[in-house]
N, C-alpha and C. Protein backbone atom coordinates (compact mmCIF):
# COMPACT_ATOMS: atom_id res chain seq x y z
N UNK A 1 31.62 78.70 50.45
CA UNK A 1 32.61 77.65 50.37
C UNK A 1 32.04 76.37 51.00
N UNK A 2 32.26 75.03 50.53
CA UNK A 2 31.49 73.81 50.77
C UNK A 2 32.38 73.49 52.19
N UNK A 3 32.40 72.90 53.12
CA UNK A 3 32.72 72.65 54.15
C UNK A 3 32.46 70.87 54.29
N UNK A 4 33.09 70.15 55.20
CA UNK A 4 33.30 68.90 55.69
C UNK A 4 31.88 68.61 56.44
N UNK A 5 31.00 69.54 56.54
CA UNK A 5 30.01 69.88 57.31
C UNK A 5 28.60 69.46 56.15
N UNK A 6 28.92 70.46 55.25
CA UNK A 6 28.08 70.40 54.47
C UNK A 6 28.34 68.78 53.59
N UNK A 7 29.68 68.44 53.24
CA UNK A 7 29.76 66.89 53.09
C UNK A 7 28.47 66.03 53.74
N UNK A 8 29.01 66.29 55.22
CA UNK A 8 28.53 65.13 55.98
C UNK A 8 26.91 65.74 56.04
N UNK A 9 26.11 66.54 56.33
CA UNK A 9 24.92 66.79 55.77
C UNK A 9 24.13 66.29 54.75
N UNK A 10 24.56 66.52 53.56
CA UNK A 10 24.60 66.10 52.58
C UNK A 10 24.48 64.69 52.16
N UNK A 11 25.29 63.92 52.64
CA UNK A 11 26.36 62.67 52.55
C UNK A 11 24.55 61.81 53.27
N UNK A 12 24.10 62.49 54.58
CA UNK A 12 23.60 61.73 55.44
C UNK A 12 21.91 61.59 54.79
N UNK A 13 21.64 62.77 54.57
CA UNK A 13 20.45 62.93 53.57
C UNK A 13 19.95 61.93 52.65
N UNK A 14 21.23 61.04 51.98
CA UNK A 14 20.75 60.22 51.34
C UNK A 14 20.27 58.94 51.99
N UNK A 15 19.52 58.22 51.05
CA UNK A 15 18.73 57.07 51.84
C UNK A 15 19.96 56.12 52.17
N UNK A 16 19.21 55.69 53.44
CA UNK A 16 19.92 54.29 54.19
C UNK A 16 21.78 54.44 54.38
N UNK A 17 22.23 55.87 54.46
CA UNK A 17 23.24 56.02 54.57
C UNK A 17 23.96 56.33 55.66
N UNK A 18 24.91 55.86 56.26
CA UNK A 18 25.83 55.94 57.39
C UNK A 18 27.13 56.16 57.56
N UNK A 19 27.61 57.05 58.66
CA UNK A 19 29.07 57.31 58.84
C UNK A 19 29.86 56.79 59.43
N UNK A 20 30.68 56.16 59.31
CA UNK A 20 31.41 55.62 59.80
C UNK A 20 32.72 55.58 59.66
N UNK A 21 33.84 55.96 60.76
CA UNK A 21 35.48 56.11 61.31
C UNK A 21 35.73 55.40 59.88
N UNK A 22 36.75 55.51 59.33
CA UNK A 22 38.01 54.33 58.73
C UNK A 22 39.14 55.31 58.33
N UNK A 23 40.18 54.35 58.81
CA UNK A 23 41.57 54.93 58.76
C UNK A 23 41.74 56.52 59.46
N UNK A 24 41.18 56.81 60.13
CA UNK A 24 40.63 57.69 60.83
C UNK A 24 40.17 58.81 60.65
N UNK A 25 39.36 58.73 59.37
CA UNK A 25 38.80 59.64 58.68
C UNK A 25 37.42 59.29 58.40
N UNK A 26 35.88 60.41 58.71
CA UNK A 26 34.96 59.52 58.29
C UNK A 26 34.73 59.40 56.67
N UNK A 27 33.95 57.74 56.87
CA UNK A 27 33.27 58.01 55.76
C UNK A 27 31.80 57.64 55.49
N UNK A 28 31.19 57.26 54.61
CA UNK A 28 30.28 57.53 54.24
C UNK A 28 29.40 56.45 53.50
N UNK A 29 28.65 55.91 53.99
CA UNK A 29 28.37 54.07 53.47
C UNK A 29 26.81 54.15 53.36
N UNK A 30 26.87 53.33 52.11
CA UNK A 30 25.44 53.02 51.81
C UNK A 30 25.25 51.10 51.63
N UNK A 31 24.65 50.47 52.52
CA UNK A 31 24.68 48.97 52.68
C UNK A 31 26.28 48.75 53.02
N UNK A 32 26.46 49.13 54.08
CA UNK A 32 28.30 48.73 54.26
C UNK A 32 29.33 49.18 53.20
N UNK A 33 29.20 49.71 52.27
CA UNK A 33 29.95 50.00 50.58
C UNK A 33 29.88 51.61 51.23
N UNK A 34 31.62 51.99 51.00
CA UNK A 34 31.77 53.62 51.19
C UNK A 34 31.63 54.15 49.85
N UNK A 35 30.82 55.40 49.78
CA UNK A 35 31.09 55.80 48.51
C UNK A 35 31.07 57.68 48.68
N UNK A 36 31.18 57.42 49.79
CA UNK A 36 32.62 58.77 49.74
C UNK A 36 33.27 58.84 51.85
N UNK A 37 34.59 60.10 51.40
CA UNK A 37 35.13 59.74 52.14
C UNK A 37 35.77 61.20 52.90
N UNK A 38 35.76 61.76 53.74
CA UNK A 38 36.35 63.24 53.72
C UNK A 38 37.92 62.73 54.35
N UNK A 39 38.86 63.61 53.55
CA UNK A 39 40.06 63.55 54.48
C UNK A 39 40.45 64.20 55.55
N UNK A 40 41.89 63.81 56.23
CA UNK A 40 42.10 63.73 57.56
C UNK A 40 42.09 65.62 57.65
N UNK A 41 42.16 65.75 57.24
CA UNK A 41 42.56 67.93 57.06
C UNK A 41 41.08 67.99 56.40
N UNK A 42 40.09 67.38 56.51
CA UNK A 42 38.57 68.19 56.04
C UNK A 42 38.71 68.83 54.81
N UNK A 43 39.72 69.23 53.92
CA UNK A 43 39.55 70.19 53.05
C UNK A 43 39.36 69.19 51.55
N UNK A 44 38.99 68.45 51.60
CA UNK A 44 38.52 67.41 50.18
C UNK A 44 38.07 66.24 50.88
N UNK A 45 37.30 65.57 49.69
CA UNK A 45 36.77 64.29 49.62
C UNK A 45 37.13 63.66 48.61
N UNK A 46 36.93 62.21 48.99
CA UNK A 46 36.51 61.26 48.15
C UNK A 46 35.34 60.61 47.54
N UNK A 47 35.66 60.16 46.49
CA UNK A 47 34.18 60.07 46.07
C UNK A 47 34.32 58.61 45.19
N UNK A 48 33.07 58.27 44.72
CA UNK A 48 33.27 57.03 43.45
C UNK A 48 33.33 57.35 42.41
N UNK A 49 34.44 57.09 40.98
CA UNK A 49 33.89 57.47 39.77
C UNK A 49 34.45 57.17 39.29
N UNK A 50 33.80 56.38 38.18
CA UNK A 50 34.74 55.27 37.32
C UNK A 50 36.13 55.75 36.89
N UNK A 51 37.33 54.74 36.77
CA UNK A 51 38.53 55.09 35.80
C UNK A 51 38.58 56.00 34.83
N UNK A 52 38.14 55.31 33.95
CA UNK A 52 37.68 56.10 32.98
C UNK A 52 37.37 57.55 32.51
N UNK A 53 36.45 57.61 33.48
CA UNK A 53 35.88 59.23 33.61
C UNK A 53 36.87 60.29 34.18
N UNK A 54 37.61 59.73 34.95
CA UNK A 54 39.01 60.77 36.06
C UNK A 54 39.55 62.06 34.94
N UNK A 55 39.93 61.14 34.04
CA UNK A 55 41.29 62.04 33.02
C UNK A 55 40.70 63.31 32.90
N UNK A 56 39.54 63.28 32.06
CA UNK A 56 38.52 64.49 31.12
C UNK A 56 38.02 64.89 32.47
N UNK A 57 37.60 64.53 33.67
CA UNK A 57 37.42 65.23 34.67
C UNK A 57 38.58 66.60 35.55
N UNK A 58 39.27 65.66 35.33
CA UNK A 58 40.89 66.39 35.87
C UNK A 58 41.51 67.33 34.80
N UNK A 59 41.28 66.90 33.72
CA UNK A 59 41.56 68.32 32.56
C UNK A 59 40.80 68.95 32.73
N UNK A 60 39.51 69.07 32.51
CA UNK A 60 38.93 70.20 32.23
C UNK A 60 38.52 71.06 33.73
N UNK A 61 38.90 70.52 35.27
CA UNK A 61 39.00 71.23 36.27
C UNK A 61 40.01 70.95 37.18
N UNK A 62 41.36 71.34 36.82
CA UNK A 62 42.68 70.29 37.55
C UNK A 62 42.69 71.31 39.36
N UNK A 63 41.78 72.35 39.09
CA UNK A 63 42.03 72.91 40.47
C UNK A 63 40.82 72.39 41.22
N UNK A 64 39.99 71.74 40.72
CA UNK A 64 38.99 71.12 41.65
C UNK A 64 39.22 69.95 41.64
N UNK A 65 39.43 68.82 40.74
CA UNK A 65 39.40 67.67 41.11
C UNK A 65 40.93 66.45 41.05
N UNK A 66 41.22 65.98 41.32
CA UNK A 66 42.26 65.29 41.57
C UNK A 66 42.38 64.16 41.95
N UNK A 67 43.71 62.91 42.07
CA UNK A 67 43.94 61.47 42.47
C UNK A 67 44.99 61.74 43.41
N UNK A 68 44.86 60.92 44.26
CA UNK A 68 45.99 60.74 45.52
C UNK A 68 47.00 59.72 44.48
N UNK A 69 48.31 59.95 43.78
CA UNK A 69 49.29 58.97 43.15
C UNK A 69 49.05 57.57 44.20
N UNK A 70 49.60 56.79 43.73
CA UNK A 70 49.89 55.27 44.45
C UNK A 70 48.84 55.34 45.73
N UNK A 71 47.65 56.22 45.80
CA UNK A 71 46.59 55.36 46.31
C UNK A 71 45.21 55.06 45.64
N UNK A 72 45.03 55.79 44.43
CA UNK A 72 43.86 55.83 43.90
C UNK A 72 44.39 55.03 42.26
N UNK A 73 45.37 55.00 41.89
CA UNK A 73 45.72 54.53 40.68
C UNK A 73 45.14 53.38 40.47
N UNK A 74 44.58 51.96 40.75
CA UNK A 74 43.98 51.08 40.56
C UNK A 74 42.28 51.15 40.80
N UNK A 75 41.80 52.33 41.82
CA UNK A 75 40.97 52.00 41.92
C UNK A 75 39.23 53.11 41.27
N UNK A 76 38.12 52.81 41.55
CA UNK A 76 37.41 53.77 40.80
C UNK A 76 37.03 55.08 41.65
N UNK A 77 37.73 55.99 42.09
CA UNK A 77 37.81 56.98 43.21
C UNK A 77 38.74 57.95 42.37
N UNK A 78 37.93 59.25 42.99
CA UNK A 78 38.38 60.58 42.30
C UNK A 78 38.48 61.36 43.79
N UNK A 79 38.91 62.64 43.85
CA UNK A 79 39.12 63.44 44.78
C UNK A 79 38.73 64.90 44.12
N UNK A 80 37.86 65.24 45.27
CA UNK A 80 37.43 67.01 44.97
C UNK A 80 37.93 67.85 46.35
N UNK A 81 38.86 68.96 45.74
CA UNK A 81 38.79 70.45 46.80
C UNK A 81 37.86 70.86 47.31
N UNK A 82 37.25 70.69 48.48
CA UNK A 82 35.83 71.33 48.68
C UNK A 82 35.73 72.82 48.68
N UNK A 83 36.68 73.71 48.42
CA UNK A 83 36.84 74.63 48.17
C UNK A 83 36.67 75.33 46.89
N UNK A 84 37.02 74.33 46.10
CA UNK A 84 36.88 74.82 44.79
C UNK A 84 35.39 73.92 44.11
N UNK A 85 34.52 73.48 44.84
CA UNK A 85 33.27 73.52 44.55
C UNK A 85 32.42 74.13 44.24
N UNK A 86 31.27 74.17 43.11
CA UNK A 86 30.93 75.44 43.27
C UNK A 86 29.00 75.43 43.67
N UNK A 87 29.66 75.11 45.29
CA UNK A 87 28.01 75.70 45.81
C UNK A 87 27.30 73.74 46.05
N UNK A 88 26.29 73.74 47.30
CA UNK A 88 25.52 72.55 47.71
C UNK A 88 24.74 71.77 46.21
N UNK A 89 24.53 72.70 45.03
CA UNK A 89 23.94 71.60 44.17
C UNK A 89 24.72 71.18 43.41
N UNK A 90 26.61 71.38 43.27
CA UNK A 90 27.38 70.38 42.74
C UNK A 90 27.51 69.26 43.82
N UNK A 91 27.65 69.95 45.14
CA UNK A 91 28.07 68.87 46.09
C UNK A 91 27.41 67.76 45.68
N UNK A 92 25.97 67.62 45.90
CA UNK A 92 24.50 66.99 46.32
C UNK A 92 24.68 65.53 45.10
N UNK A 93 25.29 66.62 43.83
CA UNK A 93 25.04 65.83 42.71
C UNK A 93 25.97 64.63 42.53
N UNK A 94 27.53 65.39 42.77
CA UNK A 94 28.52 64.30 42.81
C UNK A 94 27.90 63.32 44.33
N UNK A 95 28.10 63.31 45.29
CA UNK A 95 27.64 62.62 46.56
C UNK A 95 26.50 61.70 45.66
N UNK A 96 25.29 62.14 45.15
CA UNK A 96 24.21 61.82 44.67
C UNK A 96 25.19 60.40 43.81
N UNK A 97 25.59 60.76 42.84
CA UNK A 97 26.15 59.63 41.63
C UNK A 97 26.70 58.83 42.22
N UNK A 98 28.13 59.35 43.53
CA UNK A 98 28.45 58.31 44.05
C UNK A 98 27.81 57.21 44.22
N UNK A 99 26.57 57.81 45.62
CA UNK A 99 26.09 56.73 46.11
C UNK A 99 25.07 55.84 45.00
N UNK A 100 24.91 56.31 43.91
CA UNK A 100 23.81 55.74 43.14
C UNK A 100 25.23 54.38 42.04
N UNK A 101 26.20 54.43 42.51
CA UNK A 101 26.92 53.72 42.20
C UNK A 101 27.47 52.22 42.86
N UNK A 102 26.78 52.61 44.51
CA UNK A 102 27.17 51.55 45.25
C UNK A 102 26.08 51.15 45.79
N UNK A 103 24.98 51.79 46.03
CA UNK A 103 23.83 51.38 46.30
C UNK A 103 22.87 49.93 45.70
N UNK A 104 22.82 48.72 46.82
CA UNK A 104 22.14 48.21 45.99
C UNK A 104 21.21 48.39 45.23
N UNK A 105 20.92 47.41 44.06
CA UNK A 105 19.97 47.58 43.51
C UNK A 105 18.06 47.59 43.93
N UNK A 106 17.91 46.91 44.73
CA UNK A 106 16.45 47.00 45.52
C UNK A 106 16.50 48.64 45.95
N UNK A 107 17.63 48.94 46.51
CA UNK A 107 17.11 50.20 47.18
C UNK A 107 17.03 51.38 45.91
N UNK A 108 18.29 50.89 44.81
CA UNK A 108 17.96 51.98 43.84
C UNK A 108 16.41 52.04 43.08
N UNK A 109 15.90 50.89 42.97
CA UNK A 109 14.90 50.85 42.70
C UNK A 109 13.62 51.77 43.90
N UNK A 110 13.57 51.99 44.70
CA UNK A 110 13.26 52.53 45.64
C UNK A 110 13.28 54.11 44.87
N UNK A 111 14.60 54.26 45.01
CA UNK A 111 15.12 55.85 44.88
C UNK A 111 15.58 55.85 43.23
N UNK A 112 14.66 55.85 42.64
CA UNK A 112 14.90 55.42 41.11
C UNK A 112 15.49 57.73 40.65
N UNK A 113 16.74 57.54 39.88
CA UNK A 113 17.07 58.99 39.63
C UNK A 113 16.23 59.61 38.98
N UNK A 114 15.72 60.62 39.30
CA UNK A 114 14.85 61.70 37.79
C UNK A 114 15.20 61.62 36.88
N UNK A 115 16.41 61.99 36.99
CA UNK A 115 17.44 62.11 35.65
C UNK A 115 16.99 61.01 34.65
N UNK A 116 16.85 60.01 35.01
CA UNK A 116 16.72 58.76 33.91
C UNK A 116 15.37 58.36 33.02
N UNK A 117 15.47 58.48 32.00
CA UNK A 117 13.87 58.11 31.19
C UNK A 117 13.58 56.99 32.00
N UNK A 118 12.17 56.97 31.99
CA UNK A 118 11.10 55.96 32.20
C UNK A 118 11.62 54.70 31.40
N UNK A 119 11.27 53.45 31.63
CA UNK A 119 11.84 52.81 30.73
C UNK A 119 10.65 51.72 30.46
């Protein structure tokens, strides 16, 4: 089972990234920009991920992933059960996209993804 532990492990691993208190929950910043967030009960996070993407995310796993109503409705943030994760290389990956979402660009260039053809 993924733990608040393994979050913040995880979370810290990536380049130039830091934790830091807000609203009294930590979170998780790359150049001052949070791009994830554990809640106050440890048992989920927040994360970045476009609008867009939420719906087809939330159908096709409504027991893992989820929106806080009237706090996430405007913005590009999704929520995962860390419980219903399955295992450190989903964690790594979502955490991974986050931050490759808020990360400036110099540093992404730095930490350019595998994933992506050569270009």
């Amino acid at each position: 089972m993924t733990t608040s532990e393994d979050v913040r492990r995880v979370a810290l691993a990536l380049p130039d990234t830091a934790e830091k208190l807000a609203w009294g929950s930590p979170t998780f910043r790359v150049a001052g920009k949070i791009f994830a967030a554990l809640s106050d009960d440890d048992k989920s996070m927040a994360f970045k991920c476009p609008k867009e993407e939420r719906p087809e995310l939330i159908e096709a796993e409504p027991d893992k992933f989820f929106v806080r109503a009237g706090h996430d409705d405007n913005y590009d943030w999704l929520r995962a059960h860390l419980a219903a994760l399955e295992g450190e290389e989903e964690l790594r990956a979502i955490l991974l996209d986050s931050w490759r979402q808020v990360a400036p660009r110099k540093l992404l260039a730095l930490h350019p993804d595998p994933a992506d053809p050569e270009p």
